[in-house]
PDB file of N, CA and C in Angstrom:
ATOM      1  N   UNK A   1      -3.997 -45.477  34.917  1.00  0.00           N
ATOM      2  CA  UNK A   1      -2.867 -44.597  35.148  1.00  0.00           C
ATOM      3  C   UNK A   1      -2.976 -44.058  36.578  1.00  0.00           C
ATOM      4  N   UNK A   2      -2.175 -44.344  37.308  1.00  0.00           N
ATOM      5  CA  UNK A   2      -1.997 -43.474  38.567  1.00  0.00           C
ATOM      6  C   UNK A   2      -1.215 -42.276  38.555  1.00  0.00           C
ATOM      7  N   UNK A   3      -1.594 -41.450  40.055  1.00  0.00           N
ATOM      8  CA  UNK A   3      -0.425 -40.374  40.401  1.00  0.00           C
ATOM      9  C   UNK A   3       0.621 -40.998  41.582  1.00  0.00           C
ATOM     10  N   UNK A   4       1.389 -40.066  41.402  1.00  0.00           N
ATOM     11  CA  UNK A   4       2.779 -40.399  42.189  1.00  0.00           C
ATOM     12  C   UNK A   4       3.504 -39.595  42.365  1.00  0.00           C
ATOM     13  N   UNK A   5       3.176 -38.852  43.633  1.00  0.00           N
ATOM     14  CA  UNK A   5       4.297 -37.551  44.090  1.00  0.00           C
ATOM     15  C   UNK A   5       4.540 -36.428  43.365  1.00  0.00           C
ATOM     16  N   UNK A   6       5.456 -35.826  42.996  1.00  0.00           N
ATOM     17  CA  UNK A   6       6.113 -34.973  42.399  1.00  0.00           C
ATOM     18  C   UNK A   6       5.936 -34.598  40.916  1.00  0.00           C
ATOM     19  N   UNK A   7       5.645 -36.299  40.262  1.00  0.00           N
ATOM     20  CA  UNK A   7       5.823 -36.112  38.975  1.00  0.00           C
ATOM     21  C   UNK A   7       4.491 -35.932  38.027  1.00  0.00           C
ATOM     22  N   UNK A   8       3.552 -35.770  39.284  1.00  0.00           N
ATOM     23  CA  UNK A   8       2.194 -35.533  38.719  1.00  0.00           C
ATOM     24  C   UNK A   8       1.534 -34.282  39.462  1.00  0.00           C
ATOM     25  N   UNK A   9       0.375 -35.064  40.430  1.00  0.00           N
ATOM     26  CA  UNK A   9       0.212 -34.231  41.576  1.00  0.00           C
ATOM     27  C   UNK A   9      -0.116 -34.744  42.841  1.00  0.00           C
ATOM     28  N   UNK A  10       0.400 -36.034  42.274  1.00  0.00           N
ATOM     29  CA  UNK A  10      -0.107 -37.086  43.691  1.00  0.00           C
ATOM     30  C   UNK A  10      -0.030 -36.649  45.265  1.00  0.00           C
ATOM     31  N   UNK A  11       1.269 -35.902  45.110  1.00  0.00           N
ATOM     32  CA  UNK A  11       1.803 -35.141  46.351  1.00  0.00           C
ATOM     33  C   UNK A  11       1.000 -34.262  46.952  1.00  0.00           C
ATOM     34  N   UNK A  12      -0.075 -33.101  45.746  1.00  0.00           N
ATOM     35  CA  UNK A  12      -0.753 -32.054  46.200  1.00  0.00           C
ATOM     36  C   UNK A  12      -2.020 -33.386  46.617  1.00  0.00           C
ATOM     37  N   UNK A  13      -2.699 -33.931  46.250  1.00  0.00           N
ATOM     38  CA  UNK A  13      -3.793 -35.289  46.354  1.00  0.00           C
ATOM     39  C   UNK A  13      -3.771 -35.293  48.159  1.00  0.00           C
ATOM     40  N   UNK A  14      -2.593 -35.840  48.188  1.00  0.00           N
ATOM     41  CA  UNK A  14      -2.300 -36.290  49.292  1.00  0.00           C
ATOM     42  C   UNK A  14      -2.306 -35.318  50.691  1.00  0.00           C
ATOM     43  N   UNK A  15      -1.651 -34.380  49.955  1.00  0.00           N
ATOM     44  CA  UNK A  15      -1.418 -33.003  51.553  1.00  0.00           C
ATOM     45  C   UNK A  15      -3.391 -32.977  51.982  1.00  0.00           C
ATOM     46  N   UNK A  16      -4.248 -32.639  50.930  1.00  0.00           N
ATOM     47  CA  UNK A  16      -5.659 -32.557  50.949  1.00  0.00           C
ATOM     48  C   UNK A  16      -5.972 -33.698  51.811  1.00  0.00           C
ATOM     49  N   UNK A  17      -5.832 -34.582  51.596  1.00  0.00           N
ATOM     50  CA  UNK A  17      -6.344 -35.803  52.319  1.00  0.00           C
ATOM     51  C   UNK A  17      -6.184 -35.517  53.797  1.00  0.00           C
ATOM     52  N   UNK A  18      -4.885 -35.342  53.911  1.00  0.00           N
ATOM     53  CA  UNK A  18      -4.366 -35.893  55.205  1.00  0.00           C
ATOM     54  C   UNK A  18      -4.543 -34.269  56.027  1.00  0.00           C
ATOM     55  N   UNK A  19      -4.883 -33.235  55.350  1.00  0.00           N
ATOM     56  CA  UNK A  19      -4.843 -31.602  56.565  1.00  0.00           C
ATOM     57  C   UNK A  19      -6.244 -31.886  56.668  1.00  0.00           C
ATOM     58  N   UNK A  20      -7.392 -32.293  55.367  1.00  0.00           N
ATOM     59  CA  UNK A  20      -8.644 -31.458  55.373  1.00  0.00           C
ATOM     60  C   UNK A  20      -9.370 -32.651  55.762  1.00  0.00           C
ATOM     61  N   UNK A  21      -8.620 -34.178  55.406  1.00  0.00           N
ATOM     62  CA  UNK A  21      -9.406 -35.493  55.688  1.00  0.00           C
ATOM     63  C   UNK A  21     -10.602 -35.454  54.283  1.00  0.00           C
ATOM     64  N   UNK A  22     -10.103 -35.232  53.495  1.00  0.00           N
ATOM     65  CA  UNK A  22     -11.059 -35.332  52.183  1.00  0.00           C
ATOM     66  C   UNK A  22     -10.944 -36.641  51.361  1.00  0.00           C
ATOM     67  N   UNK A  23     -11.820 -37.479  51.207  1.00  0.00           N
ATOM     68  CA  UNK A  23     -11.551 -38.576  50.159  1.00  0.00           C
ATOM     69  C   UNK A  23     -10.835 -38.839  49.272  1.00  0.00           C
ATOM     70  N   UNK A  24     -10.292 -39.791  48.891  1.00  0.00           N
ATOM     71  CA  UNK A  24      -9.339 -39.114  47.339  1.00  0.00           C
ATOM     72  C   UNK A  24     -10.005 -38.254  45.876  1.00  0.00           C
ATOM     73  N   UNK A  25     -11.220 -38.632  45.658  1.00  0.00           N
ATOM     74  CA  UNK A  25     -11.623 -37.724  44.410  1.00  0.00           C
ATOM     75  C   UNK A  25     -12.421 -36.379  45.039  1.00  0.00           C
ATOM     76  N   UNK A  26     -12.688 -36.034  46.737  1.00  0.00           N
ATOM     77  CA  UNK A  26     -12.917 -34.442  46.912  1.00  0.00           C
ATOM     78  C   UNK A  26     -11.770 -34.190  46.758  1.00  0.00           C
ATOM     79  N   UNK A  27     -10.237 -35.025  47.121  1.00  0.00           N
ATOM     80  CA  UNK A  27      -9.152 -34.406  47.122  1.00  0.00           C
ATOM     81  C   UNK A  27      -9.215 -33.506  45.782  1.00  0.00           C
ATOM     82  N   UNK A  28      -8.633 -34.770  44.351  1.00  0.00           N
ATOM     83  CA  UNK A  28      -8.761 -34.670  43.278  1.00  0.00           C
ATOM     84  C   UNK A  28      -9.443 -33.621  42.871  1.00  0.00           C
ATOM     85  N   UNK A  29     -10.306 -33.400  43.275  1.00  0.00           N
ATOM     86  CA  UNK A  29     -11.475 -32.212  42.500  1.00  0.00           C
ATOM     87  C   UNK A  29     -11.099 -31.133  43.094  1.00  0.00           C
ATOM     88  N   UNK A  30     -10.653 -30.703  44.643  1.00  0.00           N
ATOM     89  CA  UNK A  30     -10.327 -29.869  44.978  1.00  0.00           C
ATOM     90  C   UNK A  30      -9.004 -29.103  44.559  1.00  0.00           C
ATOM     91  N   UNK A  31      -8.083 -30.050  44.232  1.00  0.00           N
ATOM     92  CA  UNK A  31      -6.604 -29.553  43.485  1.00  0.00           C
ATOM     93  C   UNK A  31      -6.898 -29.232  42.701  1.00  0.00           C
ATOM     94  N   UNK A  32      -7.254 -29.981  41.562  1.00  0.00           N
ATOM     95  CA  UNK A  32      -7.910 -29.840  39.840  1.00  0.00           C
ATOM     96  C   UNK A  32      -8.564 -28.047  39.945  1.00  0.00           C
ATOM     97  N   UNK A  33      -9.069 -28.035  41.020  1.00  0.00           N
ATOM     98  CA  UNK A  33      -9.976 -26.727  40.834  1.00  0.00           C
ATOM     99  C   UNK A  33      -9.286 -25.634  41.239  1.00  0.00           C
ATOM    100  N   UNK A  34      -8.323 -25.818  42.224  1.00  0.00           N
ATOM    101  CA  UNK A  34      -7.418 -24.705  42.375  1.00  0.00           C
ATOM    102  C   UNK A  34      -6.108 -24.540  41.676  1.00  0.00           C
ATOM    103  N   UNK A  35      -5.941 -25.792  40.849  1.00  0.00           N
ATOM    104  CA  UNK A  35      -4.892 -25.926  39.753  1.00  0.00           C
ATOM    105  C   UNK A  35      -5.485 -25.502  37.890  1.00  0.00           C
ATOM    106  N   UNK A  36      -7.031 -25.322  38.170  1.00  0.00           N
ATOM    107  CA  UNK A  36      -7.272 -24.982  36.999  1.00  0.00           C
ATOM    108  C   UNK A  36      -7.421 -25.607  35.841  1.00  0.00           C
ATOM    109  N   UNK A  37      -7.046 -27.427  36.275  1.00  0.00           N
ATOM    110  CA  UNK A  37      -7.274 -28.369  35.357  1.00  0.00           C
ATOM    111  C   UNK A  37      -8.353 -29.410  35.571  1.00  0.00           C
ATOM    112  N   UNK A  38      -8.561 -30.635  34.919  1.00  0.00           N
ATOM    113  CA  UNK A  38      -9.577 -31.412  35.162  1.00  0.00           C
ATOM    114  C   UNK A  38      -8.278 -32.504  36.149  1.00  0.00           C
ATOM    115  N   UNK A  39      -9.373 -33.113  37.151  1.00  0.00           N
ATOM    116  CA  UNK A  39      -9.173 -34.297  37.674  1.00  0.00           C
ATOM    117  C   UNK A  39      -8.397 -35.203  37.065  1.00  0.00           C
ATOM    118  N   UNK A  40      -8.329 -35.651  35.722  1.00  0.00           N
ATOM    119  CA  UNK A  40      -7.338 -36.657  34.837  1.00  0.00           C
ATOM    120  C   UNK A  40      -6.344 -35.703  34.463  1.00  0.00           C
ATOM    121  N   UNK A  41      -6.444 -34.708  34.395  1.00  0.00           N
ATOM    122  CA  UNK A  41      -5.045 -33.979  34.093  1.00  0.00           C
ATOM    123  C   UNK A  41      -4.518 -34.364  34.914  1.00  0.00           C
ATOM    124  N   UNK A  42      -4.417 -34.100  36.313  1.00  0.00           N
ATOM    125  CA  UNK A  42      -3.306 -34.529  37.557  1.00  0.00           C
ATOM    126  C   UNK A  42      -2.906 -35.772  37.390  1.00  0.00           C
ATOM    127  N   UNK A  43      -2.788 -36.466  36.790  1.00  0.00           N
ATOM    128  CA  UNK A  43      -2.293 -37.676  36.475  1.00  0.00           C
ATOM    129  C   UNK A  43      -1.603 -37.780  35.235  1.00  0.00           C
ATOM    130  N   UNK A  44      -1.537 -36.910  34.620  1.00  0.00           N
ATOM    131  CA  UNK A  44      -1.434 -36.474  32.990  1.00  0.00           C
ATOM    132  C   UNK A  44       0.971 -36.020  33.697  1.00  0.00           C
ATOM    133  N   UNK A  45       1.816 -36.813  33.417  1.00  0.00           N
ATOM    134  CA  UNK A  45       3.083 -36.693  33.716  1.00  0.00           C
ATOM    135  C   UNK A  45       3.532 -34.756  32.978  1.00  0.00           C
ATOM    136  N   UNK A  46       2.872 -35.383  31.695  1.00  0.00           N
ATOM    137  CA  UNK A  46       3.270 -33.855  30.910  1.00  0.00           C
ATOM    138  C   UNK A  46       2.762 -32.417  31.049  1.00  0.00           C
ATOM    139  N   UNK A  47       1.266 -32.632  31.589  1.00  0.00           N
ATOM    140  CA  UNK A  47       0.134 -31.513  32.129  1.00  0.00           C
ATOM    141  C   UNK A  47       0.949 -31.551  33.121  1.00  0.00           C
ATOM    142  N   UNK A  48       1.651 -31.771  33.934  1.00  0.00           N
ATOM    143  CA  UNK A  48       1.526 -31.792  35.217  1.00  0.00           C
ATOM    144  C   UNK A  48       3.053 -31.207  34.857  1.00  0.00           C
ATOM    145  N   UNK A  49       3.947 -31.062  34.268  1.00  0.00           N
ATOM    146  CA  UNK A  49       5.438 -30.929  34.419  1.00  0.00           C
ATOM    147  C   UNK A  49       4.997 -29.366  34.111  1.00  0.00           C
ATOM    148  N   UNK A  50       4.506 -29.365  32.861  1.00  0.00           N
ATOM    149  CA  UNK A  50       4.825 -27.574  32.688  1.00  0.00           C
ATOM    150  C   UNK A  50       3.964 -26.779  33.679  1.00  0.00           C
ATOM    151  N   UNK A  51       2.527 -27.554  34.107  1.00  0.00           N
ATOM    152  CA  UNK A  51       1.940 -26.866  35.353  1.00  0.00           C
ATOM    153  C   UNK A  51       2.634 -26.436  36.331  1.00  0.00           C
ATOM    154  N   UNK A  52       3.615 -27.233  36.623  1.00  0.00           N
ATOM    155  CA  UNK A  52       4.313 -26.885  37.860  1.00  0.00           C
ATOM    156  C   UNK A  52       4.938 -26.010  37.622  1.00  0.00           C
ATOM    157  N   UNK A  53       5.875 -26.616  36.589  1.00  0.00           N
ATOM    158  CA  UNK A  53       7.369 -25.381  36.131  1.00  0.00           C
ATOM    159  C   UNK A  53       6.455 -23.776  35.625  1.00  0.00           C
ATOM    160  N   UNK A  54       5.198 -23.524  35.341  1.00  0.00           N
ATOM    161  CA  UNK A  54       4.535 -22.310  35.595  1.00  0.00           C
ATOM    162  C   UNK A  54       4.267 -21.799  36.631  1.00  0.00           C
ATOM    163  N   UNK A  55       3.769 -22.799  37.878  1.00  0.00           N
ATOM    164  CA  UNK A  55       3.341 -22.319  38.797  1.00  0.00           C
ATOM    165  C   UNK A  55       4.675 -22.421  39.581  1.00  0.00           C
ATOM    166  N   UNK A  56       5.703 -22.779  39.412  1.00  0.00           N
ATOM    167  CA  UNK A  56       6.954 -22.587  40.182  1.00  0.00           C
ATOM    168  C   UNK A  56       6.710 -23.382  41.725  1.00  0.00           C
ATOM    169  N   UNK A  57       5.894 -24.563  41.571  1.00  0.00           N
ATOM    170  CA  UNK A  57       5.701 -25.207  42.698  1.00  0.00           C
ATOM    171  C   UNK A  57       6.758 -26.570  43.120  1.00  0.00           C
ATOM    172  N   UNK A  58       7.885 -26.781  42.140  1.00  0.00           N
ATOM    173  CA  UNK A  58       8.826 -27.805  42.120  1.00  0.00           C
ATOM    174  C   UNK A  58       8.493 -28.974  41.063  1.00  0.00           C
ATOM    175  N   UNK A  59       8.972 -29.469  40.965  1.00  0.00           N
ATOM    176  CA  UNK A  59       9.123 -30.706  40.114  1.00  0.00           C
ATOM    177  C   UNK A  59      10.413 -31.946  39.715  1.00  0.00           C
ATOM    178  N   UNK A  60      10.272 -32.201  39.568  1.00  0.00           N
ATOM    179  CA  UNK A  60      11.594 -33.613  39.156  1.00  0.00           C
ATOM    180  C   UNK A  60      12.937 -32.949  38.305  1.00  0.00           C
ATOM    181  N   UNK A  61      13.869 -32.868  38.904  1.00  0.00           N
ATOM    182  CA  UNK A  61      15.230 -32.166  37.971  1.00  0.00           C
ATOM    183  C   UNK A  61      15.003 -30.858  37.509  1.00  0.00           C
ATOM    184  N   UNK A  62      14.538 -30.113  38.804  1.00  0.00           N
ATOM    185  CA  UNK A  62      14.560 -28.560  38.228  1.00  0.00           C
ATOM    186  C   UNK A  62      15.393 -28.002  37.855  1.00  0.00           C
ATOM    187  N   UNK A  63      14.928 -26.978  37.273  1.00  0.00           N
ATOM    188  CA  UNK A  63      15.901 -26.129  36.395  1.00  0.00           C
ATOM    189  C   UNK A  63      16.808 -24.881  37.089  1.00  0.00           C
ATOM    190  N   UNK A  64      18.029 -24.601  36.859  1.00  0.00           N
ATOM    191  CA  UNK A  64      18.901 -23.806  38.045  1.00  0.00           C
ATOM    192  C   UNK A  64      17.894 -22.261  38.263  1.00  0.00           C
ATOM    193  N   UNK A  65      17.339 -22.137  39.349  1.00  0.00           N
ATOM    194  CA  UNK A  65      16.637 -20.684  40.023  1.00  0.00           C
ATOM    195  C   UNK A  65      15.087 -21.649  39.927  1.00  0.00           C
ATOM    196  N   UNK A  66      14.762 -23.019  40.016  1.00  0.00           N
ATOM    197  CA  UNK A  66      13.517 -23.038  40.251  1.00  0.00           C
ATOM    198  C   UNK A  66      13.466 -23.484  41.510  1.00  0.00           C
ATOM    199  N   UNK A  67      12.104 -23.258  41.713  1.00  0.00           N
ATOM    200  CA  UNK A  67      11.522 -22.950  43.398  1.00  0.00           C
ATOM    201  C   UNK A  67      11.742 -24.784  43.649  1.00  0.00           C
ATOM    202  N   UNK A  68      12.572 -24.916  45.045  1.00  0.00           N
ATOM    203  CA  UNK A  68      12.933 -26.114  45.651  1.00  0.00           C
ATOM    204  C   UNK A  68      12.556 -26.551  47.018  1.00  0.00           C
ATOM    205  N   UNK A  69      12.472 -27.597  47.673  1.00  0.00           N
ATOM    206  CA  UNK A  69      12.710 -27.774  49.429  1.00  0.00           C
ATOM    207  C   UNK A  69      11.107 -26.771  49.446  1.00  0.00           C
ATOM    208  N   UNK A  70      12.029 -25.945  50.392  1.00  0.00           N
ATOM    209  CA  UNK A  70      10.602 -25.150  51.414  1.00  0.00           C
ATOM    210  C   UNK A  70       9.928 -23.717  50.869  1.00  0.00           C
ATOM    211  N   UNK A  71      10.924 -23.908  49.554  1.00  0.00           N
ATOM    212  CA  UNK A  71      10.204 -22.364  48.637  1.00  0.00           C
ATOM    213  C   UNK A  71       9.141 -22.997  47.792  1.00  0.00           C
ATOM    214  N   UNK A  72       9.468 -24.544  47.515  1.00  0.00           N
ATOM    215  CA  UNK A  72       8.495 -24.747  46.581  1.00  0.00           C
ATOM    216  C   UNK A  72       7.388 -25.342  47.658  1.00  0.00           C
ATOM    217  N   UNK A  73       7.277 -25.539  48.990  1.00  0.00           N
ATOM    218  CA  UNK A  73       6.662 -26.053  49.722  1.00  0.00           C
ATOM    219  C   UNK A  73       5.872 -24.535  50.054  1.00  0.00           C
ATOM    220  N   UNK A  74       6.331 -23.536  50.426  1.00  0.00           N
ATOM    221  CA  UNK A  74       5.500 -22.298  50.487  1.00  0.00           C
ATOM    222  C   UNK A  74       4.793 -21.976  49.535  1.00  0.00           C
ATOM    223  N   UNK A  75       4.836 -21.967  48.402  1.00  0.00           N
ATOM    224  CA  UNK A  75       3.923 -21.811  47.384  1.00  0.00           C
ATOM    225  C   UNK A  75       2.636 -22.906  46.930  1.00  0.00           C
ATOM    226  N   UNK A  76       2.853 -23.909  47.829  1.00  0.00           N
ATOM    227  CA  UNK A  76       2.288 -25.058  47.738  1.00  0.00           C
ATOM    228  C   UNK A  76       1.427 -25.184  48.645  1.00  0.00           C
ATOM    229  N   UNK A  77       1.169 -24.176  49.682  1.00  0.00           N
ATOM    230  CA  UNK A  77       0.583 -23.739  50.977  1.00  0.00           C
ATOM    231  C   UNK A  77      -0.453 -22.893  49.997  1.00  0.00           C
ATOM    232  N   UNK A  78       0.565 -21.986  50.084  1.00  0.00           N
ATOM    233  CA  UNK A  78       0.219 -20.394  49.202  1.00  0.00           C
ATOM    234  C   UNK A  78      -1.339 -21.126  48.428  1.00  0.00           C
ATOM    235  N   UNK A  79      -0.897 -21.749  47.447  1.00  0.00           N
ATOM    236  CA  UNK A  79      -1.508 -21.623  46.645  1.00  0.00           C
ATOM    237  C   UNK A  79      -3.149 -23.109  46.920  1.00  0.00           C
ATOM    238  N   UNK A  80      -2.705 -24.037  47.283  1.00  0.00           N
ATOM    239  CA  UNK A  80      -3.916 -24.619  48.101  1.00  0.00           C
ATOM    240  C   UNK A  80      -4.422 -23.917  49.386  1.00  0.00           C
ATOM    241  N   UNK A  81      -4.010 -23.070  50.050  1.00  0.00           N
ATOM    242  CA  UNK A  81      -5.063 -22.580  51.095  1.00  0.00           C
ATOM    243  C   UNK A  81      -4.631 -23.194  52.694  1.00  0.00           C
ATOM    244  N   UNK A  82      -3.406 -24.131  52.432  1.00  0.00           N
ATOM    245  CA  UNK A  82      -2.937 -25.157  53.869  1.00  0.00           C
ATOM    246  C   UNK A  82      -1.944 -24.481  54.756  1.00  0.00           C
ATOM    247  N   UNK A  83      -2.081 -25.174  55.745  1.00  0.00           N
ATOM    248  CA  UNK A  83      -0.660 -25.081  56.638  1.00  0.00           C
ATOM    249  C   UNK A  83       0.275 -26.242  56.518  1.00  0.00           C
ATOM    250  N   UNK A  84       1.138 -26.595  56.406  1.00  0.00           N
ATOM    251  CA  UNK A  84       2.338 -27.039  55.910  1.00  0.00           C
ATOM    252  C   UNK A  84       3.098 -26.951  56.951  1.00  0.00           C
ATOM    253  N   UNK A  85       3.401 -27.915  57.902  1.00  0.00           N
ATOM    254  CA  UNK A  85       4.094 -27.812  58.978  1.00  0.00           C
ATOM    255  C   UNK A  85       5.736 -27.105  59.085  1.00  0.00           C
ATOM    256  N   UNK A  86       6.137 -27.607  58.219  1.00  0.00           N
ATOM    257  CA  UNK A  86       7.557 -27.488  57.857  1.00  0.00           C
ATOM    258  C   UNK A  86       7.794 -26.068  57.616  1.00  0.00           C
ATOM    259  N   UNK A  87       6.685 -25.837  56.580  1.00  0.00           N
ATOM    260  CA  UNK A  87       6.650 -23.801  56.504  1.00  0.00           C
ATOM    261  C   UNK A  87       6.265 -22.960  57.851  1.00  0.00           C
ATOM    262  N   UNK A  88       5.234 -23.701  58.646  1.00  0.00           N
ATOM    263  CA  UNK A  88       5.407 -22.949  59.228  1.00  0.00           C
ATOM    264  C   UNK A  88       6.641 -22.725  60.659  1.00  0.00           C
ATOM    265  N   UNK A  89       7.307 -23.767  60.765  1.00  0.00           N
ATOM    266  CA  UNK A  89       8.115 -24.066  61.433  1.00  0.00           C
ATOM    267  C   UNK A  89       9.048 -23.158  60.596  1.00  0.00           C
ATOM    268  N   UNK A  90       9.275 -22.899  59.657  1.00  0.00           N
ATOM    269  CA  UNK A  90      10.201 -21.947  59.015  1.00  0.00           C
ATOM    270  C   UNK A  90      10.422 -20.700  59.121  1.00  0.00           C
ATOM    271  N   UNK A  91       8.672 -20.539  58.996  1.00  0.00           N
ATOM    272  CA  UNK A  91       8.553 -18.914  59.521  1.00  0.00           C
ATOM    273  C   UNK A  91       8.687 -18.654  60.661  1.00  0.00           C
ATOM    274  N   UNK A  92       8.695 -19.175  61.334  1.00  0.00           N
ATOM    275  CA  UNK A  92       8.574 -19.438  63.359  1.00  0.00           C
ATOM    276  C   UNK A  92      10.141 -18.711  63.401  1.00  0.00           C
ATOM    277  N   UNK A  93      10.940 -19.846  62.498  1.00  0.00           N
ATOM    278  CA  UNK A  93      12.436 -19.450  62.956  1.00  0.00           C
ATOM    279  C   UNK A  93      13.038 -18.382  61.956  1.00  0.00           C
ATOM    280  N   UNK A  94      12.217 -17.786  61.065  1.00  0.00           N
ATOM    281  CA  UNK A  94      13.105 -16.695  60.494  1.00  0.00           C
ATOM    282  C   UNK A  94      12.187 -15.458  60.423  1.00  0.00           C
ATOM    283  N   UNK A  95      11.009 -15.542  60.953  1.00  0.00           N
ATOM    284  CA  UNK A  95       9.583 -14.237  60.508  1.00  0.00           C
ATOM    285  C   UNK A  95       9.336 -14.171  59.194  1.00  0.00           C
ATOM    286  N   UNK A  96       9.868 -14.916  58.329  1.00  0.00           N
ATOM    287  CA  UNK A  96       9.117 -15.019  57.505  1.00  0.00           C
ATOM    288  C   UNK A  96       7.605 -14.801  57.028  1.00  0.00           C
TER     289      UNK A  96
END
């Protein structure tokens, strides 16, 4: 079973890799640990839908008032510990 973007946590996998340069399973272990689940959960479609829709970090066909774009991208900072280019380019232009 793989991950894949959005609908797991492939997406959070990936930001780790590419800010901190972490392998894929320090990635893995590092999300898992700040997400509060095991490593195969993030791959888990269903662990991973209500995780999000709790943590209000986005997901596939959200629901009307859930966190989208660059709100769900701020919390996605927020909550791994990153900089997120796009956020901060956001805050740049509003003080956010």
């Amino acid at each position: 079973m793989g991950m894949g973007g959005i609908r797991t946590a492939g997406d959070l996998v990936l930001r780790m890799q590419l800010t901190r340069g972490l392998k894929i399973d320090q990635a893995k272990a590092y999300v898992a640990e700040k997400l509060g689940v095991t490593p195969f959960d993030l791959s888990d479609c269903s662990v991973m839908r209500e995780l999000r829709q709790s943590l209000d970090i986005g997901y596939p066909m959200p629901d009307p008032g859930a966190a989208k774009g660059i709100e769900a991208k701020i919390k996605i900072a927020r909550l791994l510990g990153i900089k997120i280019n796009s956020v901060e380019q956001f805050r740049k232009r509003t003080g956010f």
